[in-house]
N, C-alpha and C. Protein backbone atom coordinates (compact mmCIF):
# COMPACT_ATOMS: atom_id res chain seq x y z
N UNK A 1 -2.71 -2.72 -29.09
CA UNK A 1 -2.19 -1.52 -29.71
C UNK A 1 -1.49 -0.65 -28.69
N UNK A 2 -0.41 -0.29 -29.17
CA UNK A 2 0.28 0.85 -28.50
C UNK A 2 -0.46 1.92 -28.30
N UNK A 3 -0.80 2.82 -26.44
CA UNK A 3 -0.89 4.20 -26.78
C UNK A 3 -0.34 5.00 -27.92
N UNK A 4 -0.83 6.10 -28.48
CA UNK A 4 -0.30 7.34 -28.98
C UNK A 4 -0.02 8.42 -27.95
N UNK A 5 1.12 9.05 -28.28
CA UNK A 5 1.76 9.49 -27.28
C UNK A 5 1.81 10.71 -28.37
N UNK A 6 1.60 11.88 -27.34
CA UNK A 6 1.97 13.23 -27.78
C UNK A 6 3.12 14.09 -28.20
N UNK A 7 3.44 14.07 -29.42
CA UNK A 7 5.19 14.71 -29.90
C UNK A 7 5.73 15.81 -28.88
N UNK A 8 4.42 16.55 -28.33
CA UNK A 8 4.90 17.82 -27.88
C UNK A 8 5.30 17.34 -26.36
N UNK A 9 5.15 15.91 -25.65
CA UNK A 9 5.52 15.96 -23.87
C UNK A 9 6.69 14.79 -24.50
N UNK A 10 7.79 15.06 -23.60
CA UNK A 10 8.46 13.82 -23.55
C UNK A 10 7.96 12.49 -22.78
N UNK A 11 8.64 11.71 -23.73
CA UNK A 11 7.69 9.88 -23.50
C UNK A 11 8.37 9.90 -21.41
N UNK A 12 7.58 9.21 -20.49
CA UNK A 12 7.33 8.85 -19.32
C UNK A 12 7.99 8.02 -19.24
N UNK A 13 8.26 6.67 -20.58
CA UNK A 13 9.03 5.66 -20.93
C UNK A 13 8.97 5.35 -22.12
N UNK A 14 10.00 4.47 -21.57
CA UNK A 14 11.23 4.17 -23.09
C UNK A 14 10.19 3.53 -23.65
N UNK A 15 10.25 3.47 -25.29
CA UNK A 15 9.46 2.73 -26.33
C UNK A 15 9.98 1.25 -25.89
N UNK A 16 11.08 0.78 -25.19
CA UNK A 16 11.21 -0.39 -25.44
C UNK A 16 10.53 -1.00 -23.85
N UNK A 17 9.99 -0.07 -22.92
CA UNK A 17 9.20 -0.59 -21.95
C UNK A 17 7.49 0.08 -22.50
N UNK A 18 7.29 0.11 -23.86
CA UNK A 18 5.88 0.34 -23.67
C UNK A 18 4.86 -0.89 -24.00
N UNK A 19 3.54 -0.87 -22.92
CA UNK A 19 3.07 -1.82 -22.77
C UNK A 19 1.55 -1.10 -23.54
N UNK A 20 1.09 -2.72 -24.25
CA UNK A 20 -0.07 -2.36 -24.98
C UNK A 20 -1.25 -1.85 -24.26
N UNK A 21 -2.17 -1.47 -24.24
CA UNK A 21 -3.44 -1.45 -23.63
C UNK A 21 -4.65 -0.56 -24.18
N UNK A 22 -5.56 -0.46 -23.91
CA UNK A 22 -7.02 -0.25 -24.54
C UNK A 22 -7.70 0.93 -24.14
N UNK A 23 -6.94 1.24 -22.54
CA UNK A 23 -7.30 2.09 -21.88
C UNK A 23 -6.78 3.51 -22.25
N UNK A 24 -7.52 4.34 -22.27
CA UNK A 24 -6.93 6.27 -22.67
C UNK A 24 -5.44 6.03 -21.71
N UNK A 25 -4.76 7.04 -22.57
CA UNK A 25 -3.59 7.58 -21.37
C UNK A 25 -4.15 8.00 -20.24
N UNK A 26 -4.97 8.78 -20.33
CA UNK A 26 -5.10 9.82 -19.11
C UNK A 26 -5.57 8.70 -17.99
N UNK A 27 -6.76 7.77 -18.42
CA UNK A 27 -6.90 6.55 -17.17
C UNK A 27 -5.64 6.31 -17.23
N UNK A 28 -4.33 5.52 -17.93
CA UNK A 28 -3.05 4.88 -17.24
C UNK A 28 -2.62 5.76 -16.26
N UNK A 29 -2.70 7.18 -16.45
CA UNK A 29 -2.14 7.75 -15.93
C UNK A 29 -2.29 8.10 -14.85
N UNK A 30 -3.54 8.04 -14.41
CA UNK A 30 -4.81 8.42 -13.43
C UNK A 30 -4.45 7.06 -12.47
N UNK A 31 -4.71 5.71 -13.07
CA UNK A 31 -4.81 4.72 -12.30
C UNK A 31 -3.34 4.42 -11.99
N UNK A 32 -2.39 5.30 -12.89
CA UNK A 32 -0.94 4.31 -11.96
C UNK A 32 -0.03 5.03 -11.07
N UNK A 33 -1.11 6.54 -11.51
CA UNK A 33 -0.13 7.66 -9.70
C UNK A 33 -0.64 6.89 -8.90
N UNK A 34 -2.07 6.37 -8.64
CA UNK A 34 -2.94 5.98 -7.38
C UNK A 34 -2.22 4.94 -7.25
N UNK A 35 -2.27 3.69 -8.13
CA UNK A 35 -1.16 2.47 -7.62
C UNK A 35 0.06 2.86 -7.03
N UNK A 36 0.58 3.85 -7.44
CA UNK A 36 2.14 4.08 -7.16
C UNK A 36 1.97 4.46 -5.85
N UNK A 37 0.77 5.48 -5.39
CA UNK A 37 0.91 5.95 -3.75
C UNK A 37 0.85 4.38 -2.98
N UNK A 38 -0.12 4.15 -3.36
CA UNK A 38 -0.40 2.51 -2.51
C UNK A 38 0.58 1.61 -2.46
N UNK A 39 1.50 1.74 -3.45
CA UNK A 39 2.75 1.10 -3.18
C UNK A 39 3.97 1.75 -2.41
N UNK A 40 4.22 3.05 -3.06
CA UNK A 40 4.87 3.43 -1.72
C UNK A 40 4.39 3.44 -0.34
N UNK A 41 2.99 3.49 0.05
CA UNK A 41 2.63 3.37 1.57
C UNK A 41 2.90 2.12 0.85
N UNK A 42 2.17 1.03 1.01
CA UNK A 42 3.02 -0.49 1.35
C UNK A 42 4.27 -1.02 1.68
N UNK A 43 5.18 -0.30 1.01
CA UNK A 43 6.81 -0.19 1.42
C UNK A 43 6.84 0.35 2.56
N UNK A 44 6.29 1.12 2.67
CA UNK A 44 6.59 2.40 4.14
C UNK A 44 5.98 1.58 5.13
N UNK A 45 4.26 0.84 5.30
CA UNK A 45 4.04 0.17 5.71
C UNK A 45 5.11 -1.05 6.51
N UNK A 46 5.21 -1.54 5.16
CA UNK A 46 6.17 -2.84 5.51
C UNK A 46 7.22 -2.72 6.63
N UNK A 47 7.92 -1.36 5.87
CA UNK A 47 8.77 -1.38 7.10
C UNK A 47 8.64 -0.60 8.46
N UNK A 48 7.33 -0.11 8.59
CA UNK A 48 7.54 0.37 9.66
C UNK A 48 6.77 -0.38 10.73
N UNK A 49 6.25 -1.82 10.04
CA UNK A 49 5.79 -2.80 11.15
C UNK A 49 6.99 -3.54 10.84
N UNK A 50 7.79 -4.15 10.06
CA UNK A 50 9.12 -4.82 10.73
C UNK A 50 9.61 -3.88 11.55
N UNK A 51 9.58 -2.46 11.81
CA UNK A 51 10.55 -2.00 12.53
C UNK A 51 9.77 -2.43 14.15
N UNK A 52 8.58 -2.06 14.21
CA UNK A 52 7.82 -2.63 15.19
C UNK A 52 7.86 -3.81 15.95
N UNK A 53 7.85 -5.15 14.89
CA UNK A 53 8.35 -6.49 15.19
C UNK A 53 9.61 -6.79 15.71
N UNK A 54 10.80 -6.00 15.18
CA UNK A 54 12.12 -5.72 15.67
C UNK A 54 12.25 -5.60 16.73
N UNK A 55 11.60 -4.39 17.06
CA UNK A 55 11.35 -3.40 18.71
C UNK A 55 10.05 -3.62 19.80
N UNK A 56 9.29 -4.46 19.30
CA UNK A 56 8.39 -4.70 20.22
C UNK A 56 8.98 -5.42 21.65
N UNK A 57 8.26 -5.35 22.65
CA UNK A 57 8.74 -5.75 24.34
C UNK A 57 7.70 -5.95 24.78
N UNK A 58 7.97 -6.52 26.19
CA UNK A 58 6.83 -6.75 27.12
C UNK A 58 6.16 -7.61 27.04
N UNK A 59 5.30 -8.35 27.59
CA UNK A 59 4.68 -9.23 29.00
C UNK A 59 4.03 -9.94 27.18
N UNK A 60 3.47 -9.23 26.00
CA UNK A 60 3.14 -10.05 25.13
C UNK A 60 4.00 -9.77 24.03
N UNK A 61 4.90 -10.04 24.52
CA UNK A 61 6.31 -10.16 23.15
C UNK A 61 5.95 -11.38 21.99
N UNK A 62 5.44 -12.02 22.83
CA UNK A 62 5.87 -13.84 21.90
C UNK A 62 4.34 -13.70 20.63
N UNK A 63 3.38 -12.79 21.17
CA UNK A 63 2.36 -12.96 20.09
C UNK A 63 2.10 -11.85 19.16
N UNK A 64 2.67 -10.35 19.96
CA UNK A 64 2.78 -9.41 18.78
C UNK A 64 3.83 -9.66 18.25
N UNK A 65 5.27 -10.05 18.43
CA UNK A 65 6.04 -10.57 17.11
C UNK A 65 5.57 -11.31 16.45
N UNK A 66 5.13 -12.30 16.52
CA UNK A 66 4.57 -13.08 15.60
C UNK A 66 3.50 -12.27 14.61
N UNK A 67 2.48 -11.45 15.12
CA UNK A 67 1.69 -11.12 14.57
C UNK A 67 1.99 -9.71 13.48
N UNK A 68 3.11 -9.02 13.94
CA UNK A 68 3.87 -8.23 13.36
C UNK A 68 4.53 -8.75 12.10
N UNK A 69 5.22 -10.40 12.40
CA UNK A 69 5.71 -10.52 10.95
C UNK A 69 4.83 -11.27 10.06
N UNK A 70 3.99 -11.69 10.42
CA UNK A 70 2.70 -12.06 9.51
C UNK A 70 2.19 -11.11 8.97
N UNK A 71 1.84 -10.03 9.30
CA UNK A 71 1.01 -9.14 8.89
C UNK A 71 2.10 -8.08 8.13
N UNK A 72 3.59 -8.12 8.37
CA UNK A 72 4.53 -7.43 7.34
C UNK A 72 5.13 -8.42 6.34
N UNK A 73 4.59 -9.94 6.27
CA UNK A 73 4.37 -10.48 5.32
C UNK A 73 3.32 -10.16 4.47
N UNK A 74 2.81 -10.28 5.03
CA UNK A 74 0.96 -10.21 3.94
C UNK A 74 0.96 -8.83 3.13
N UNK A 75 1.81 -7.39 4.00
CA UNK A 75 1.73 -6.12 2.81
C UNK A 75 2.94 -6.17 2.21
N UNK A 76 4.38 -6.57 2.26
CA UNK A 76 4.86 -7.06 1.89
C UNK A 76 4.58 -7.38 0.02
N UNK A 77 3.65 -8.63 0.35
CA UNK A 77 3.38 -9.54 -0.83
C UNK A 77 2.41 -8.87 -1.79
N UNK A 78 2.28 -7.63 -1.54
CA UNK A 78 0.44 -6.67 -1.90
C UNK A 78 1.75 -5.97 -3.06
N UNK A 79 2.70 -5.84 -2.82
CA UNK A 79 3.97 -4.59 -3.21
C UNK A 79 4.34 -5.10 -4.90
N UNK A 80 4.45 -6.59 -5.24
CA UNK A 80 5.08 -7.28 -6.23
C UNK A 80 3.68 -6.66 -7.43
N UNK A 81 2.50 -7.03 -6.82
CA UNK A 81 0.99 -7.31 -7.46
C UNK A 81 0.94 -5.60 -8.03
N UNK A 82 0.84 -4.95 -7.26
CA UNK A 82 0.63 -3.26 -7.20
C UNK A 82 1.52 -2.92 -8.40
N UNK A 83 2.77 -3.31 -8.34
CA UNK A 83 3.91 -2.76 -9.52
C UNK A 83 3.31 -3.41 -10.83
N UNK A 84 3.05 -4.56 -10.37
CA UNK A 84 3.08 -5.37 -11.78
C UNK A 84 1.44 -4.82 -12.51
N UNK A 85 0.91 -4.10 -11.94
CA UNK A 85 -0.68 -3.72 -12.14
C UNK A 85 -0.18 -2.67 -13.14
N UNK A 86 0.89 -1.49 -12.27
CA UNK A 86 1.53 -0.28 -13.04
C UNK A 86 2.09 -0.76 -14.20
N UNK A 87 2.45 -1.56 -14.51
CA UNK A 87 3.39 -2.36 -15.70
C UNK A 87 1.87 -2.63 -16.52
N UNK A 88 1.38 -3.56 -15.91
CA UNK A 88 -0.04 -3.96 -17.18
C UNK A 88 -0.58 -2.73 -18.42
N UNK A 89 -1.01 -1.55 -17.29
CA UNK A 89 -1.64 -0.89 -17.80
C UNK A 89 -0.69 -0.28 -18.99
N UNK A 90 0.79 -0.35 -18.61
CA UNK A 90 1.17 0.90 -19.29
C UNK A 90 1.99 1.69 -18.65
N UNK A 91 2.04 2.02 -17.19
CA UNK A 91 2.78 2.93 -16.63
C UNK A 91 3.57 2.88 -16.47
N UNK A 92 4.52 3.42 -15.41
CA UNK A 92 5.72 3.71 -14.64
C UNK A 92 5.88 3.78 -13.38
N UNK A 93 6.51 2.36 -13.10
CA UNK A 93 5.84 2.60 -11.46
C UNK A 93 7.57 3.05 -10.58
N UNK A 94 7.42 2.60 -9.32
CA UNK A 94 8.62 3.40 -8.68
C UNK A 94 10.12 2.61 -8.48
N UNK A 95 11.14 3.27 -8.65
CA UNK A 95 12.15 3.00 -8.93
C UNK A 95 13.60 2.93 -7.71
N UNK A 96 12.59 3.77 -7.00
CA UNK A 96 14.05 3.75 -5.96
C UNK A 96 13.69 4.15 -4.31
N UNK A 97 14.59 4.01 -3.43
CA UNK A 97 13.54 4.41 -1.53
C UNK A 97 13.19 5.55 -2.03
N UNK A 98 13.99 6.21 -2.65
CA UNK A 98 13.77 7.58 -2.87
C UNK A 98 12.46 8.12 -3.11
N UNK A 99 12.15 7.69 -4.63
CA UNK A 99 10.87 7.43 -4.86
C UNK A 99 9.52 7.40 -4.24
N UNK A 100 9.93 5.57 -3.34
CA UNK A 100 8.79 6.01 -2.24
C UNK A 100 8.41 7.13 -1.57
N UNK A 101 9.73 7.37 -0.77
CA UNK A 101 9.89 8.79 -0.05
C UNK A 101 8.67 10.02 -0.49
N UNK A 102 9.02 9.75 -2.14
CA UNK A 102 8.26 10.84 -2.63
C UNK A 102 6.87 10.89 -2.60
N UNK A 103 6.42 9.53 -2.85
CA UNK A 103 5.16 9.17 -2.87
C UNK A 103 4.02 8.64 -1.78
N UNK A 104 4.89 8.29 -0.63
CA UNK A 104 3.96 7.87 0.65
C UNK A 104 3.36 8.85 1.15
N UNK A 105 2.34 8.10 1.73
CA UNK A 105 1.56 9.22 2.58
C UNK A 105 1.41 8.93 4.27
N UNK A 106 1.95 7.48 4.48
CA UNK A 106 1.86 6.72 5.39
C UNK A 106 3.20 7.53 6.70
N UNK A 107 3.00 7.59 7.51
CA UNK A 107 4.47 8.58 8.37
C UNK A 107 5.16 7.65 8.67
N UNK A 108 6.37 7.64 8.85
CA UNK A 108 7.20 7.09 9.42
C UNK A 108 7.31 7.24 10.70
N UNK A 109 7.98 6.50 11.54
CA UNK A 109 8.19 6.38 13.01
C UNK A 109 9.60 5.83 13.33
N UNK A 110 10.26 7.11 13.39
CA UNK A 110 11.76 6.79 13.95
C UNK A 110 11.66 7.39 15.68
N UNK A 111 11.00 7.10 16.18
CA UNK A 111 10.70 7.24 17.92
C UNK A 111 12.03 5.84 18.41
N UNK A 112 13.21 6.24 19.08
CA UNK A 112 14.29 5.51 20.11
C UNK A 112 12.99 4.05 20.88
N UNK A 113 12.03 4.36 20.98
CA UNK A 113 10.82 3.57 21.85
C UNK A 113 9.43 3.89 21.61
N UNK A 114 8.57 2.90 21.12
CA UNK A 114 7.27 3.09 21.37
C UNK A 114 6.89 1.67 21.98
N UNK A 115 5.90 2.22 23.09
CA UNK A 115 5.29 1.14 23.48
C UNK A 115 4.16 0.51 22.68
N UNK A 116 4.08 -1.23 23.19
CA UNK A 116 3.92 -1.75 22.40
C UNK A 116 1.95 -1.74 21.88
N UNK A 117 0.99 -1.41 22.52
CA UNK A 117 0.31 -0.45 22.27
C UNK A 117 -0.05 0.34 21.40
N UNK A 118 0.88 1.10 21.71
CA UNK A 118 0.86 2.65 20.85
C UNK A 118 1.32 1.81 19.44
N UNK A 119 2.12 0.96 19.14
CA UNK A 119 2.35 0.42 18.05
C UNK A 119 1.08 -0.14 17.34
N UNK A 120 0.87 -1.00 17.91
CA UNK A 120 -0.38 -1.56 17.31
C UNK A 120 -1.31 -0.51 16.81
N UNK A 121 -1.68 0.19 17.80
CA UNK A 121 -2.46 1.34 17.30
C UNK A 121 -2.62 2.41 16.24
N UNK A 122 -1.16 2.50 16.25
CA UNK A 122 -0.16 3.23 15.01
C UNK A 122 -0.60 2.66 13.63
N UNK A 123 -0.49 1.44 13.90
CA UNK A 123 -0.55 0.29 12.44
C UNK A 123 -1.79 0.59 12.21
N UNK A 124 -2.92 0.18 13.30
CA UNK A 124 -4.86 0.49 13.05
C UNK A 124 -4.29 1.42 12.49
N UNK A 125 -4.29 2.01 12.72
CA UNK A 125 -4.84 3.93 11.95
C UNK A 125 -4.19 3.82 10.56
N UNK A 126 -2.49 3.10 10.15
CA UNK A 126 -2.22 3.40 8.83
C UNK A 126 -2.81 2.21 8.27
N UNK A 127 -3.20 1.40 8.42
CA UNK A 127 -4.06 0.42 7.63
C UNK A 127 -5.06 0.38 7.57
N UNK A 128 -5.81 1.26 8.39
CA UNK A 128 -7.41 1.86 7.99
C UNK A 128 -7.50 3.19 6.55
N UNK A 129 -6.14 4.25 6.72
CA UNK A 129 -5.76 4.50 6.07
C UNK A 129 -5.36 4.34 4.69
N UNK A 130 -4.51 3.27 4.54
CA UNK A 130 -4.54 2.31 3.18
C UNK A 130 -5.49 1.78 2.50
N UNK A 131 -6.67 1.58 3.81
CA UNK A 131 -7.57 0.87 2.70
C UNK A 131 -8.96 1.98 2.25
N UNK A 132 -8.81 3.28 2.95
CA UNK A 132 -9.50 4.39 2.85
C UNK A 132 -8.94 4.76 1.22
N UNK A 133 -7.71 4.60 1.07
CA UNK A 133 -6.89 4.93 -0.52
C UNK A 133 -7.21 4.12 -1.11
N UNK A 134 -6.77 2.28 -0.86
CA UNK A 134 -7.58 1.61 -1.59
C UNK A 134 -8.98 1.72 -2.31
N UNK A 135 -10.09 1.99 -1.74
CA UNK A 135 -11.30 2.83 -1.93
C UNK A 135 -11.29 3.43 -2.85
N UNK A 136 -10.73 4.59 -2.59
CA UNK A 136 -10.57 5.81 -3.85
C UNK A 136 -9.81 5.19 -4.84
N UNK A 137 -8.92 4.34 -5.08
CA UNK A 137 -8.20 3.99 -6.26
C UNK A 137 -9.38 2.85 -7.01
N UNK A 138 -9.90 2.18 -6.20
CA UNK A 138 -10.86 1.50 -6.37
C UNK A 138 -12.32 1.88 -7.68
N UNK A 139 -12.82 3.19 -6.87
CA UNK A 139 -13.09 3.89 -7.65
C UNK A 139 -12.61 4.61 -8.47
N UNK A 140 -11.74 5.10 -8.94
CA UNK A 140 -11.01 5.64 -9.98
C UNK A 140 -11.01 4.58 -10.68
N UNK A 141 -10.26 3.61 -10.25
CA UNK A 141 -10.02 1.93 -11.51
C UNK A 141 -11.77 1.71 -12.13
N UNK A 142 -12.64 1.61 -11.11
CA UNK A 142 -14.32 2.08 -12.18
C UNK A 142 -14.51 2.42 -12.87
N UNK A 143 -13.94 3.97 -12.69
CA UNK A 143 -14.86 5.44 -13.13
C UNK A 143 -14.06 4.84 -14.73
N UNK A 144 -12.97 4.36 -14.54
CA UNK A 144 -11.99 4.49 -15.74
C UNK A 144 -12.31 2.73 -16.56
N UNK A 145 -13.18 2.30 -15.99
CA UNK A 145 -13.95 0.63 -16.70
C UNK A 145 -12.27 -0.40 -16.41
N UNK A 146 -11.76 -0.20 -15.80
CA UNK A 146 -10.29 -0.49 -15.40
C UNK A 146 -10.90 -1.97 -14.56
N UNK A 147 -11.12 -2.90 -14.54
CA UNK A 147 -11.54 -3.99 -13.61
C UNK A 147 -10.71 -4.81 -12.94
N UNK A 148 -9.45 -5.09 -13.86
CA UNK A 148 -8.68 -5.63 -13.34
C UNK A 148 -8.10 -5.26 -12.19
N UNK A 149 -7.53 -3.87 -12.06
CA UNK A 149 -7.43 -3.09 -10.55
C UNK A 149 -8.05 -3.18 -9.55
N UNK A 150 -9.62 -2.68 -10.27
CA UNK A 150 -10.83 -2.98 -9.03
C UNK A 150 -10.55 -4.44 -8.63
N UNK A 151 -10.74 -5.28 -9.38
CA UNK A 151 -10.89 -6.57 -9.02
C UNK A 151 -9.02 -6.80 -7.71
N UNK A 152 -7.94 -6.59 -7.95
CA UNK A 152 -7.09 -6.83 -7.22
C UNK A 152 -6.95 -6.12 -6.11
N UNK A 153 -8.11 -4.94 -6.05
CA UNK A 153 -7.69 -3.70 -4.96
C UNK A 153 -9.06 -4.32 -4.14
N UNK A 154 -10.00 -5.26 -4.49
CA UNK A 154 -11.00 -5.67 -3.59
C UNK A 154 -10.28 -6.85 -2.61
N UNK A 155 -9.49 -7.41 -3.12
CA UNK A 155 -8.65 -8.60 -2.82
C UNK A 155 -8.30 -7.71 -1.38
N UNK A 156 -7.57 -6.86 -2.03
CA UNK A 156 -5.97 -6.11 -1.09
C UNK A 156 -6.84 -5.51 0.32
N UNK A 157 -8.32 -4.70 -0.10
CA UNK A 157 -9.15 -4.25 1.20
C UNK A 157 -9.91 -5.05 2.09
N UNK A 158 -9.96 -6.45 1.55
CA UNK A 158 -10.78 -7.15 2.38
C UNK A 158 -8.98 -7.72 3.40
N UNK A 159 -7.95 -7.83 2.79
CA UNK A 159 -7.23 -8.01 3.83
C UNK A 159 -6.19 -7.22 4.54
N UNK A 160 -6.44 -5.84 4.20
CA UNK A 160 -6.10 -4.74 4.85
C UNK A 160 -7.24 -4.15 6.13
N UNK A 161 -7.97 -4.86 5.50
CA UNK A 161 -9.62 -4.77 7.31
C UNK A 161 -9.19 -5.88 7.96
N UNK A 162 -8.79 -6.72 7.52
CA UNK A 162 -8.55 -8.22 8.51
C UNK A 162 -7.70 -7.77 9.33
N UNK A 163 -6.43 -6.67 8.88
CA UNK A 163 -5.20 -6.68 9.51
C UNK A 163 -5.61 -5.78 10.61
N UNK A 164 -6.67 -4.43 10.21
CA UNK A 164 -6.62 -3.86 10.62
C UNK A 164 -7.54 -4.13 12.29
N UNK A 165 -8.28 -5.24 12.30
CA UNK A 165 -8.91 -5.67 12.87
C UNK A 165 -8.44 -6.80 13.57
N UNK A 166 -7.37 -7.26 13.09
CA UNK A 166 -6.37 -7.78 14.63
C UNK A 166 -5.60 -6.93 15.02
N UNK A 167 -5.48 -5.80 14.73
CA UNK A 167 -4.69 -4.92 15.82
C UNK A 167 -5.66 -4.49 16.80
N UNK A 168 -6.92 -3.79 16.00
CA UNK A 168 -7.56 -3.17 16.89
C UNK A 168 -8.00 -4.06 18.09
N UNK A 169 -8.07 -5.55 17.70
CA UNK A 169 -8.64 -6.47 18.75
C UNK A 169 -6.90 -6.81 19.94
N UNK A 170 -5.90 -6.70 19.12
CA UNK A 170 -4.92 -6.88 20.03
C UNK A 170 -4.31 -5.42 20.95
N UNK A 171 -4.43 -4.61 20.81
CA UNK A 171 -4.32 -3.81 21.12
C UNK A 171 -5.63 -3.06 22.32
N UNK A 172 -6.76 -3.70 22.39
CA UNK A 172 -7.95 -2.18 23.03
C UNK A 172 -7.53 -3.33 24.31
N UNK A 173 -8.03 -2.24 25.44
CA UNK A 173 -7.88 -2.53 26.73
C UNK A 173 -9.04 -3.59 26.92
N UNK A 174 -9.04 -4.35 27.86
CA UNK A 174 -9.64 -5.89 28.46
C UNK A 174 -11.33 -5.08 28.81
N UNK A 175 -12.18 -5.63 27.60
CA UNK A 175 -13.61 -5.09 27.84
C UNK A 175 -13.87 -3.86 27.56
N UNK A 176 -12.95 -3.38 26.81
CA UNK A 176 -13.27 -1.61 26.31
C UNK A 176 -12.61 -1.79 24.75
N UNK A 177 -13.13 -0.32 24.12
CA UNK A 177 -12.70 -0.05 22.64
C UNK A 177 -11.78 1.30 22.61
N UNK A 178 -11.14 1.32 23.78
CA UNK A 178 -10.30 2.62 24.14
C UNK A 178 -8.90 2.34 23.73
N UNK A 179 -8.56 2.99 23.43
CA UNK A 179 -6.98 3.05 23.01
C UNK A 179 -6.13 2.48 24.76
């Protein structure tokens, strides 16, 4: 069954993109801002470890590139799943960079140079980050009996800790947990 939609707000979307579902508006609505942030950080993500992989240097060039475009593969591929979640329920997910722009929470890094380090480190923190949101969307997809979310956002945190946990291991100094 189609939501019912209120005469008095204008429709979010077109009748000819509305998708059935079981769930109240207010959960679609609830669960597909939260998808939508997680997808714009994932975009923002994405590219600001290709920009990393691009620009990385030094004495371990040959294994943080590599590990840079693996791991901006893997959020990358989180980006298709996330939209298509916003589509299931019902929502409206994002449409343009712009968009993202609007919706990330993740910072960007237009620095001429960062060492390669400080990069890695950069990434720990926004992918500990992501999966701190993951969490909360996590719970929201609960609170709202939403499973299918929960169930794809458990997927997305167990390998947003993996990622986040080869940086932190490629990155800490030889026998310490220090930056």
């Amino acid at each position: 069954m189609s939501k019912a939609r209120n005469d008095n707000k204008p429709d979010r979307i077109s009748a000819d993109l509305d998708t059935p579902t079981d769930l109240p508006q207010t959960a679609v609505d609830k669960v597909s801002a939260s998808l939508n942030t997680l997808l714009a950080d994932a975009f923002a993500l994405y590219l600001k470890t290709k920009n990393f992989h691009w620009h990385v240097s030094g004495r371990h060039f040959h294994d943080y590139h590599l590990l840079l475009d693996e791991q901006s593969d893997a959020i990358f591929a989180t980006t298709d799943q996330l939209a298509e979640r916003v589509r299931k329920l019902g929502g409206v997910t994002l449409k343009s960079i712009g968009d993202v722009a609007r919706h990330q929470t993740i910072k960007d890094n237009d620095e001429p140079y960062v060492p390669p380090r400080e990069m890695l480190r950069e990434l720990m923190e926004d992918n500990k980050h992501i999966a701190a949101a993951m969490r909360k969307a996590h719970k929201l997809a609960d609170d709202h009996e939403d499973s299918g979310t929960a169930g794809l956002l458990e997927t997305f945190i167990d390998e947003t800790e993996r990622r986040t946990w080869f940086l932190f291991e490629a990155s800490r100094q030889e026998g310490s947990n220090a930056a």
